[in-house]
Protein backbone atom coordinates (compact mmCIF):
# COMPACT_ATOMS: atom_id res chain seq x y z
CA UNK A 1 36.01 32.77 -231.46
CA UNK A 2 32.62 31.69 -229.64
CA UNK A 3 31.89 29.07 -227.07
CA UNK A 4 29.67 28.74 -224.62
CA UNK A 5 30.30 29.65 -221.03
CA UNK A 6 30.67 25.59 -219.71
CA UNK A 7 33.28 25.29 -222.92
CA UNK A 8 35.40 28.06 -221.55
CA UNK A 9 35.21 26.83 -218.08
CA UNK A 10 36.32 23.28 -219.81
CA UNK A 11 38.95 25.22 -221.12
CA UNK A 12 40.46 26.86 -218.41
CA UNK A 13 39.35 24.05 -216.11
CA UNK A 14 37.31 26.15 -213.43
CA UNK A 15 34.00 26.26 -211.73
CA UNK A 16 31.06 27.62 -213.95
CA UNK A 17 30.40 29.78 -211.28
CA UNK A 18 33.84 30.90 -211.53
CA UNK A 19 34.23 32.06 -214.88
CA UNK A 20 31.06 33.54 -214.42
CA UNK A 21 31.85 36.27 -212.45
CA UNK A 22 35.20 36.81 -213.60
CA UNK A 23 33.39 37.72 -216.36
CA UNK A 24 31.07 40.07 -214.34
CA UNK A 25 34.00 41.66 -212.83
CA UNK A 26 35.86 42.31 -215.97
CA UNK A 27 38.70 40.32 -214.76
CA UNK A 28 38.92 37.91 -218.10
CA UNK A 29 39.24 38.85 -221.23
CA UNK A 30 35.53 37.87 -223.11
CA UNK A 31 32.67 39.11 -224.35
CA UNK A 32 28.96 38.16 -223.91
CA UNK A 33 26.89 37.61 -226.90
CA UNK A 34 23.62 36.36 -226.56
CA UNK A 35 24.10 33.13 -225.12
CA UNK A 36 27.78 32.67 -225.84
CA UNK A 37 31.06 34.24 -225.28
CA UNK A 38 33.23 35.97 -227.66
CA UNK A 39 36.99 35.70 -226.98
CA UNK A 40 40.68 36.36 -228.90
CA UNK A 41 42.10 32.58 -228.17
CA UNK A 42 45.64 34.31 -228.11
CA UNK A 43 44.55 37.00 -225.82
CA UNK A 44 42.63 34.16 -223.48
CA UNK A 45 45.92 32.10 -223.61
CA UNK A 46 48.43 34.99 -222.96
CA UNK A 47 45.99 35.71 -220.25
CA UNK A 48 45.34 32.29 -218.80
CA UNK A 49 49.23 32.31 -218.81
CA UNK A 50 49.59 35.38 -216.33
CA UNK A 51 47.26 33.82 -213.84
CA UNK A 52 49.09 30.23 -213.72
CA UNK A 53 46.11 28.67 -215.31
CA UNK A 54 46.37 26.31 -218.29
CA UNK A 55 44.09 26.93 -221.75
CA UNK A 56 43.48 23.33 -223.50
CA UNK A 57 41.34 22.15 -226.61
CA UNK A 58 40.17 19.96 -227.58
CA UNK A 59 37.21 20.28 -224.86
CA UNK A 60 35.69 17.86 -222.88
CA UNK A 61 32.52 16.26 -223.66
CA UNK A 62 31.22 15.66 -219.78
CA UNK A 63 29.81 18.79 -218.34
CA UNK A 64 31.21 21.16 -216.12
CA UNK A 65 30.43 20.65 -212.23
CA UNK A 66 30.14 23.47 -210.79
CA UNK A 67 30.35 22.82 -207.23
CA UNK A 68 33.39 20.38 -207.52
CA UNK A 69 36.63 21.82 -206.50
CA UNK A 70 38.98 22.66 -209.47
CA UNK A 71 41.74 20.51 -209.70
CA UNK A 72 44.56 23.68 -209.25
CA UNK A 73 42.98 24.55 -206.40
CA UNK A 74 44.48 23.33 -202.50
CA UNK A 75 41.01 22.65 -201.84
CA UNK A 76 40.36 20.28 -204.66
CA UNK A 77 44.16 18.67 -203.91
CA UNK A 78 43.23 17.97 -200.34
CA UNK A 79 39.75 16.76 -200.79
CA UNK A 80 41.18 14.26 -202.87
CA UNK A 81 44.29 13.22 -200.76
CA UNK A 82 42.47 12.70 -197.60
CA UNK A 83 43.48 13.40 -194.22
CA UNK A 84 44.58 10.59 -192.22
CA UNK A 85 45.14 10.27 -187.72
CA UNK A 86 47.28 8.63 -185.68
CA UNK A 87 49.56 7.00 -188.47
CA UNK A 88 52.06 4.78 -187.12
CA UNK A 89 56.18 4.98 -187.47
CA UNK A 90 59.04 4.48 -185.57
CA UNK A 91 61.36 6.85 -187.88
CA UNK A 92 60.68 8.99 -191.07
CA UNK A 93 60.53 5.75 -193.22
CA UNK A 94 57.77 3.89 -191.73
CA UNK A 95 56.11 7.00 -190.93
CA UNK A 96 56.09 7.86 -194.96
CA UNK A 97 55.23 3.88 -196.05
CA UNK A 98 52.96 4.03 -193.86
CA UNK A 99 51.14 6.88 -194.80
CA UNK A 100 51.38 6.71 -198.29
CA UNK A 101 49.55 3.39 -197.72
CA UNK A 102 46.57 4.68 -196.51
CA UNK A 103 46.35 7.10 -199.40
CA UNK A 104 43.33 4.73 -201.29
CA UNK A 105 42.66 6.72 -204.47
CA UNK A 106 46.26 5.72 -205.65
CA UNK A 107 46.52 2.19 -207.00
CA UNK A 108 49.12 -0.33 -205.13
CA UNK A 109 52.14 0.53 -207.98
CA UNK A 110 51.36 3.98 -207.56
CA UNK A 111 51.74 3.71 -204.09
CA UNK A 112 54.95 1.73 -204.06
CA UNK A 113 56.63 4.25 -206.09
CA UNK A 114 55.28 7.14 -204.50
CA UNK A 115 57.35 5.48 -201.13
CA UNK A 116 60.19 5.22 -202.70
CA UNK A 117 60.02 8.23 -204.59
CA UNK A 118 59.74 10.01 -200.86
CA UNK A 119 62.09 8.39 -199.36
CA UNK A 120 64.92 9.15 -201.97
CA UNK A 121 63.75 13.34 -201.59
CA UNK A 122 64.36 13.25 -197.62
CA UNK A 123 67.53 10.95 -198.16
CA UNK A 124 68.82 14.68 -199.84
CA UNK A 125 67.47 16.95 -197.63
CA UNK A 126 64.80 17.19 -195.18
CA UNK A 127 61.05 18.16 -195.64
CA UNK A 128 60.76 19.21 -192.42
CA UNK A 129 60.08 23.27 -193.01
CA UNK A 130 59.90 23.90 -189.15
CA UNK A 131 57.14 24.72 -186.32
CA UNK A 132 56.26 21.38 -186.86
CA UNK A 133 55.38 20.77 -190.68
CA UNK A 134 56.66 18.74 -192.98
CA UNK A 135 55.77 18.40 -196.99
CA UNK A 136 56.95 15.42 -198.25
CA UNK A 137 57.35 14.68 -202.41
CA UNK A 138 59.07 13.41 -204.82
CA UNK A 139 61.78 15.33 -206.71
CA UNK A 140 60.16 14.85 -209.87
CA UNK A 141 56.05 15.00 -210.61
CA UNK A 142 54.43 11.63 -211.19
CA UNK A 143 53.50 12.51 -214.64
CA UNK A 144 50.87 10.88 -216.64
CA UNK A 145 50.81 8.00 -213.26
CA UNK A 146 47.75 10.53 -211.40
CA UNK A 147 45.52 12.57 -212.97
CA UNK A 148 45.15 15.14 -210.62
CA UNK A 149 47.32 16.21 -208.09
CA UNK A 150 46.27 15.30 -204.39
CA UNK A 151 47.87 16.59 -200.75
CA UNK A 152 47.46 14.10 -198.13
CA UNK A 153 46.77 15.34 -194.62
CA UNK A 154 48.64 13.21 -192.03
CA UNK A 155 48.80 13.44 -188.13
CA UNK A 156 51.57 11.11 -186.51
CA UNK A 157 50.36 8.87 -184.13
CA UNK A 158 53.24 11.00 -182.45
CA UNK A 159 55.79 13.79 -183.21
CA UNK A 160 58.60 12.67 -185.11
CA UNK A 161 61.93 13.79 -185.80
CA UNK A 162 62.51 14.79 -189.37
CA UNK A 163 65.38 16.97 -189.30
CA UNK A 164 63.92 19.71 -189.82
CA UNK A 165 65.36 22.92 -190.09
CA UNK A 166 64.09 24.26 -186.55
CA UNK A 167 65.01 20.76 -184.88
CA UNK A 168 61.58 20.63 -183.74
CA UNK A 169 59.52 17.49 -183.96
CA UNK A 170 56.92 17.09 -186.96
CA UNK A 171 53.18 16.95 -185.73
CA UNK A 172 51.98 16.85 -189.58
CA UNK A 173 52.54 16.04 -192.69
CA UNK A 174 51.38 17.24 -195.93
CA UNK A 175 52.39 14.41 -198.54
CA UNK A 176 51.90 16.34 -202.12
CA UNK A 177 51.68 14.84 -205.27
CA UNK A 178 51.43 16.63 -208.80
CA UNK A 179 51.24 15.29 -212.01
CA UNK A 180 53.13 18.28 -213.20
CA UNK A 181 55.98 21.02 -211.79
CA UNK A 182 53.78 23.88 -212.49
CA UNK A 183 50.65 22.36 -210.62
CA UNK A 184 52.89 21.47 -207.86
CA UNK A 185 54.87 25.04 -207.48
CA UNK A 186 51.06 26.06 -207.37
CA UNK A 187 49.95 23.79 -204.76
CA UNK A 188 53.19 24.59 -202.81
CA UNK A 189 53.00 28.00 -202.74
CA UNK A 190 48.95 27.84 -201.91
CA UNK A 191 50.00 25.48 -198.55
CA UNK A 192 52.94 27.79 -198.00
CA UNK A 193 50.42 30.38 -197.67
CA UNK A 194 48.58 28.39 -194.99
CA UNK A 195 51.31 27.53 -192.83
CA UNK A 196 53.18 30.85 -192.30
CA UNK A 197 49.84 31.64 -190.59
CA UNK A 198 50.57 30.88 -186.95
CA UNK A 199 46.54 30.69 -185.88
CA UNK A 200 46.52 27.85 -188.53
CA UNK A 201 49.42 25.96 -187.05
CA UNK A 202 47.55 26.66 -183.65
CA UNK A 203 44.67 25.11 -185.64
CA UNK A 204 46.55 21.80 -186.89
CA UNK A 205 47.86 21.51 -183.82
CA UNK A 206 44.26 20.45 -182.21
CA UNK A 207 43.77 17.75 -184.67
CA UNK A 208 40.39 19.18 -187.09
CA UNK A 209 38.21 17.24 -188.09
CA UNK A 210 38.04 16.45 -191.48
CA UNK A 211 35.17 18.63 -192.44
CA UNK A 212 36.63 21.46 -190.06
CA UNK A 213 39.73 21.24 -191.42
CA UNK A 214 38.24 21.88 -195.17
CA UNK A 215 36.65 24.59 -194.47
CA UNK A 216 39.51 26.39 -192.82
CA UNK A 217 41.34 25.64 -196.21
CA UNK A 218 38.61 26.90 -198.02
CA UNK A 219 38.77 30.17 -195.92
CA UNK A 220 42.51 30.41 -196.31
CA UNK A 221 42.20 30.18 -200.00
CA UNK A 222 39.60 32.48 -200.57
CA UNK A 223 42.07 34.91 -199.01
CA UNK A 224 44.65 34.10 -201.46
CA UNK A 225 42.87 35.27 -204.38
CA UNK A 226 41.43 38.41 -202.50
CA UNK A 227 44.83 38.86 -202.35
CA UNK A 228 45.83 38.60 -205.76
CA UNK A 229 42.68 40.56 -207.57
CA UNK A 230 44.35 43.45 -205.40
């Protein structure tokens, strides 16, 4: 099968520049020829598979951009949740409302839901994961309600008890929402990443800015796949 370097980038929804050297390295399975790129689809599938990425026709008309973040990256998912100071709540309920309600790329239903949604996972157990992090979401993905998943960054206006497992009080939150279970155990394990780093904690803990704080993710991910080309 042939398609164009863009198409297979559609397809396995990445970065141009991505794809691009994957292909340079030898790390994907395709060919160059000429100007287009031969590939088994079962192979690029089975492959796609292995590396938690997801292989879709029919392809998308729009062109790639390649210097948007792809939406199974943490980067991408944070970008798009925003990060939010000095939020406001008396106890994990009115912290989570409202957060969530600052969260602008969601509609108001989506919103409403997502609150409730939140609420119902910390009435079962806490989100609180210790040293001072918490990642709220809902039990179950949101489904076809958001088209990409998002992480919202949010700093209490002051520590809060969440009951987490540590007993100390939560200094930030990172709300995550997935349209699907795999993109979320992505996501999660991506942030998990992050915050078993103690020089990041030390990092959240003097309140980034926005643009700081991307760029440390950035960093942080770039180590992750190091890490898993090894």
């Amino acid at each position: 099968m042939k398609l164009t370097i863009n198409e297979v980038a559609q397809c396995l929804d990445l970065r141009l520049s991505t794809v691009e050297r994957w292909v340079r390295q030898g790390r994907i399975p395709i060919q160059k020829s000429g100007d287009r790129y031969i590939f088994k689809r079962a192979s690029l599938e089975k492959w796609a598979g292995t590396h938690n990425l997801l292989f879709s026709f029919p392809l998308k008309k729009e062109a790639v951009q390649p210097d948007a973040p792809a939406a199974d990256t943490l980067l991408g998912a944070m970008t798009r949740g925003g990060m939010y100071a000095d939020v406001r709540g008396d106890d994990v309920e009115t912290l989570l409302k409202s957060a969530v309600g600052q969260i602008t790329s969601l509609s108001d239903a989506v919103r409403a839901k997502l609150s409730d949604r939140l609420l119902q996972r910390e009435q079962l157990t806490s989100t609180g994961i210790g040293k001072g992090i918490a990642i709220p979401h809902p039990r179950t993905p949101l489904g076809e309600e958001i088209a990409e998943p998002l992480i919202a960054t949010v700093f209490p206006a002051t520590p809060l008890d969440f009951r987490a497992v540590d007993n100390q009080p939560v200094f930030v939150l990172f709300i995550l929402v997935s349209p699907s279970p795999k993109q979320h155990l992505h996501l999660l394990s991506r942030l998990s990443f992050c915050v078993r780093d103690d020089h990041f904690i030390d990092f959240l803990k003097s309140r980034p800015a926005p643009d700081s704080f991307l760029l440390k993710i950035g960093e942080a991910e770039a180590r992750i796949d190091r890490k898993g080309r090894r």
